[in-house]
C-alpha atoms as a PDB file:
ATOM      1  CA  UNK A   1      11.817   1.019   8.979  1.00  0.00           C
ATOM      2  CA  UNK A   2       9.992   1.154  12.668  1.00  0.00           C
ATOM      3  CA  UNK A   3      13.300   3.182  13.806  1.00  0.00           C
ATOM      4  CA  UNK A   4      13.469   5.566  10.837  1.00  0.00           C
ATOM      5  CA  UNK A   5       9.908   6.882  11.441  1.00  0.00           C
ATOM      6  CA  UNK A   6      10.378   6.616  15.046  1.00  0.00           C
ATOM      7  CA  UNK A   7      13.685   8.047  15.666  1.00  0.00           C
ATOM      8  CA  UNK A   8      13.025  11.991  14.679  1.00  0.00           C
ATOM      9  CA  UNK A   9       9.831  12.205  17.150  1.00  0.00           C
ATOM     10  CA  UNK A  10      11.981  10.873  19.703  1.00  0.00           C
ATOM     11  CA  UNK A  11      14.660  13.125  19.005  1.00  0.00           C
ATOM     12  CA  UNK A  12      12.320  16.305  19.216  1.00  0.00           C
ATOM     13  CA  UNK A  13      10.334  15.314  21.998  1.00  0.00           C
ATOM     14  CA  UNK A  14      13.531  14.671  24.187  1.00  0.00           C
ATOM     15  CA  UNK A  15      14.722  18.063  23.206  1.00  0.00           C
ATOM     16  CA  UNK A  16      11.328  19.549  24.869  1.00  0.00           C
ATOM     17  CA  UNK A  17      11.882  17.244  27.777  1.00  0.00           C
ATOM     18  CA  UNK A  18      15.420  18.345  28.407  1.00  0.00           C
ATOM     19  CA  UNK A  19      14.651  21.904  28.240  1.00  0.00           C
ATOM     20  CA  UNK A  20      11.994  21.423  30.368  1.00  0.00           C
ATOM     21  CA  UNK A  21      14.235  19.863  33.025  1.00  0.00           C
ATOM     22  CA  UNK A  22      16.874  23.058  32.698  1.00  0.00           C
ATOM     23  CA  UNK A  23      13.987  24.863  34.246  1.00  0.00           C
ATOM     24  CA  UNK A  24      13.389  26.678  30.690  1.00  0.00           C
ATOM     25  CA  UNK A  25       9.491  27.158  31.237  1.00  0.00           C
ATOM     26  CA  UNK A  26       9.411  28.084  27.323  1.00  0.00           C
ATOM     27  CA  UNK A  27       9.737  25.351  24.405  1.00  0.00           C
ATOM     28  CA  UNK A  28      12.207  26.055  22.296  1.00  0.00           C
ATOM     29  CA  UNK A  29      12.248  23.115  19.777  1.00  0.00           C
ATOM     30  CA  UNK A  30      10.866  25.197  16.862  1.00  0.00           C
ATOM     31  CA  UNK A  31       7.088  24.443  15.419  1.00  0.00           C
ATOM     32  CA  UNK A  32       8.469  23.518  11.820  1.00  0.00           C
ATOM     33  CA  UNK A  33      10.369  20.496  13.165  1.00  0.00           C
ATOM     34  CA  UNK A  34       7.510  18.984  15.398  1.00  0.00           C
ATOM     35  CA  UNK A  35       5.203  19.180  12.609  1.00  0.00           C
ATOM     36  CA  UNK A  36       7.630  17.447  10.394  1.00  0.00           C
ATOM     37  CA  UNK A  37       8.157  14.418  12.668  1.00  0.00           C
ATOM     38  CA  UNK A  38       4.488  14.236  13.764  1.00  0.00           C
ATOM     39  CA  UNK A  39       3.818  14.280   9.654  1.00  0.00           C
ATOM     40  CA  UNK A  40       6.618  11.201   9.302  1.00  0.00           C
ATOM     41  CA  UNK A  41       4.834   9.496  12.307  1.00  0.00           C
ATOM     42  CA  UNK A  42       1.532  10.066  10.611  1.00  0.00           C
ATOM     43  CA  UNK A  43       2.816   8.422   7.098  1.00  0.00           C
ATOM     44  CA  UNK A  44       4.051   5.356   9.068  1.00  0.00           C
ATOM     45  CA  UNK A  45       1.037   3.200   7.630  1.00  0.00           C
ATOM     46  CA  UNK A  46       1.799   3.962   4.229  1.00  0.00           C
ATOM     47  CA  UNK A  47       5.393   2.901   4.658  1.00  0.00           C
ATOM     48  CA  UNK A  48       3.464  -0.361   5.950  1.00  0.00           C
ATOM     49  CA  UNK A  49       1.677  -0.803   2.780  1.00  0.00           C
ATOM     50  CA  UNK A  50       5.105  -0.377   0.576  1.00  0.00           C
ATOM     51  CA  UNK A  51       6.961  -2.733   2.621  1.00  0.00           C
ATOM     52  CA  UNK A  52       4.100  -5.131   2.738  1.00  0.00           C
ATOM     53  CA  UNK A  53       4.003  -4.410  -1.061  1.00  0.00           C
ATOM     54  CA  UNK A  54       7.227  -4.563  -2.080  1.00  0.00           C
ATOM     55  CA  UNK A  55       8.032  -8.251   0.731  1.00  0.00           C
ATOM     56  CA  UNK A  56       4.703  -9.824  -0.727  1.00  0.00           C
ATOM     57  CA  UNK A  57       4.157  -9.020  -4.173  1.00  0.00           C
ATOM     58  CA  UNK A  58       1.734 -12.259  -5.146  1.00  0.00           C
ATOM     59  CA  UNK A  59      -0.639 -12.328  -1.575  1.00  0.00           C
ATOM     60  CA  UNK A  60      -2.723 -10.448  -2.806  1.00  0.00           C
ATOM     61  CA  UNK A  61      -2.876 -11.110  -6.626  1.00  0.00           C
ATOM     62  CA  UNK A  62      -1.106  -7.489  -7.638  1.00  0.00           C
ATOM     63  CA  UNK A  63       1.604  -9.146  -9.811  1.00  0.00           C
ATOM     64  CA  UNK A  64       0.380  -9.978 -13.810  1.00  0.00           C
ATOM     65  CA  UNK A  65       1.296 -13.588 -14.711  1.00  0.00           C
ATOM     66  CA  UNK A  66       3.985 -13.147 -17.460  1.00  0.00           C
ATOM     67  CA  UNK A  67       2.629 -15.065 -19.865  1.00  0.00           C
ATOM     68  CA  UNK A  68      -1.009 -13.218 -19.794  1.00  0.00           C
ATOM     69  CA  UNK A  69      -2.023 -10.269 -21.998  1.00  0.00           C
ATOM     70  CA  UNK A  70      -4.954  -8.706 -22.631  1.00  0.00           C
ATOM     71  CA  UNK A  71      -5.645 -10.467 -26.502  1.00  0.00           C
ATOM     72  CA  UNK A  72      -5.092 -13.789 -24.883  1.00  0.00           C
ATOM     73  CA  UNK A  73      -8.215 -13.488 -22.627  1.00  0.00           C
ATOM     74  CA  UNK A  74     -10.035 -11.877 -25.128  1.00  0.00           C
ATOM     75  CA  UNK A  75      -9.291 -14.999 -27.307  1.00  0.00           C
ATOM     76  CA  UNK A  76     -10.521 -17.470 -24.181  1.00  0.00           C
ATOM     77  CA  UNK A  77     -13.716 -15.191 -23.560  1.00  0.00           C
ATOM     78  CA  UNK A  78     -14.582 -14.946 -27.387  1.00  0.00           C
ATOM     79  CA  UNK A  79     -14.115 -19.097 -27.463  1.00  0.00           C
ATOM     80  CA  UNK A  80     -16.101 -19.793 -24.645  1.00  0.00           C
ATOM     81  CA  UNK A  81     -19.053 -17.697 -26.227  1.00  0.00           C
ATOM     82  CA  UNK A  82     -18.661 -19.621 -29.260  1.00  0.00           C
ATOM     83  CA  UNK A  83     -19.222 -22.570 -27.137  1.00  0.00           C
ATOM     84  CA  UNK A  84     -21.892 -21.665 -25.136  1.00  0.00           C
ATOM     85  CA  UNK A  85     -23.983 -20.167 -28.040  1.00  0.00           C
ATOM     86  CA  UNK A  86     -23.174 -23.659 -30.195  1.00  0.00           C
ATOM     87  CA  UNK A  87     -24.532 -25.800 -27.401  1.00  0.00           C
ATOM     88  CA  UNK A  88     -27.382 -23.875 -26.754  1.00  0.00           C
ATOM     89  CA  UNK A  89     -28.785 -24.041 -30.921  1.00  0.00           C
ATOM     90  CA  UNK A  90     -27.640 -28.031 -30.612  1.00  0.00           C
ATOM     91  CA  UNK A  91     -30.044 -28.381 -27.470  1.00  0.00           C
ATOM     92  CA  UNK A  92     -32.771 -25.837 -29.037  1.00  0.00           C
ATOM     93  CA  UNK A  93     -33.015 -28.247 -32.446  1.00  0.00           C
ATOM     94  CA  UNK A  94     -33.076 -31.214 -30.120  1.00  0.00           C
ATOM     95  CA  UNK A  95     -36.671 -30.361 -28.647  1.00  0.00           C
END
């Protein structure tokens, strides 16, 4: 991936460097194409992200366990209040 967003601003900035050497005083590696490279170089860390994404998919808790949905949890929260609000009228009759 390093090479692909590498390669083109190599490519342009060896053109400069060659007409430069040919004793052309003038660039004439057009404006278009150097922004275009620079832009590719520029979106290098969000080609980091995909790859790190798309290598690493449970590091950082992204992926859904399969056999979760949303009514499940709403199940396991609505039981849990149900036990909470049962042991707190058994401990208020106590006193």
């Amino acid at each position: 991936m390093y090479s692909v967003i590498i390669l083109p601003l190599s490519v342009v900035r060896w053109l400069g460097f060659l007409q430069e050497s040919r004793g052309d005083r003038k660039n004439h590696v057009p404006a278009g194409a150097t922004i275009a490279v620079i832009t590719i170089f520029c979106l290098s860390g969000i080609c980091n992200v995909f790859l790190f994404l798309m290598t690493r998919p449970n590091l950082l808790l992204f992926k859904r366990d399969e056999g979760t949905d949303d009514r499940s949890l709403t199940k396991v929260h609505v039981f849990r209040e149900s036990q909470v609000t049962s042991k707190a009228s058994s401990g208020a009759s106590a006193i």
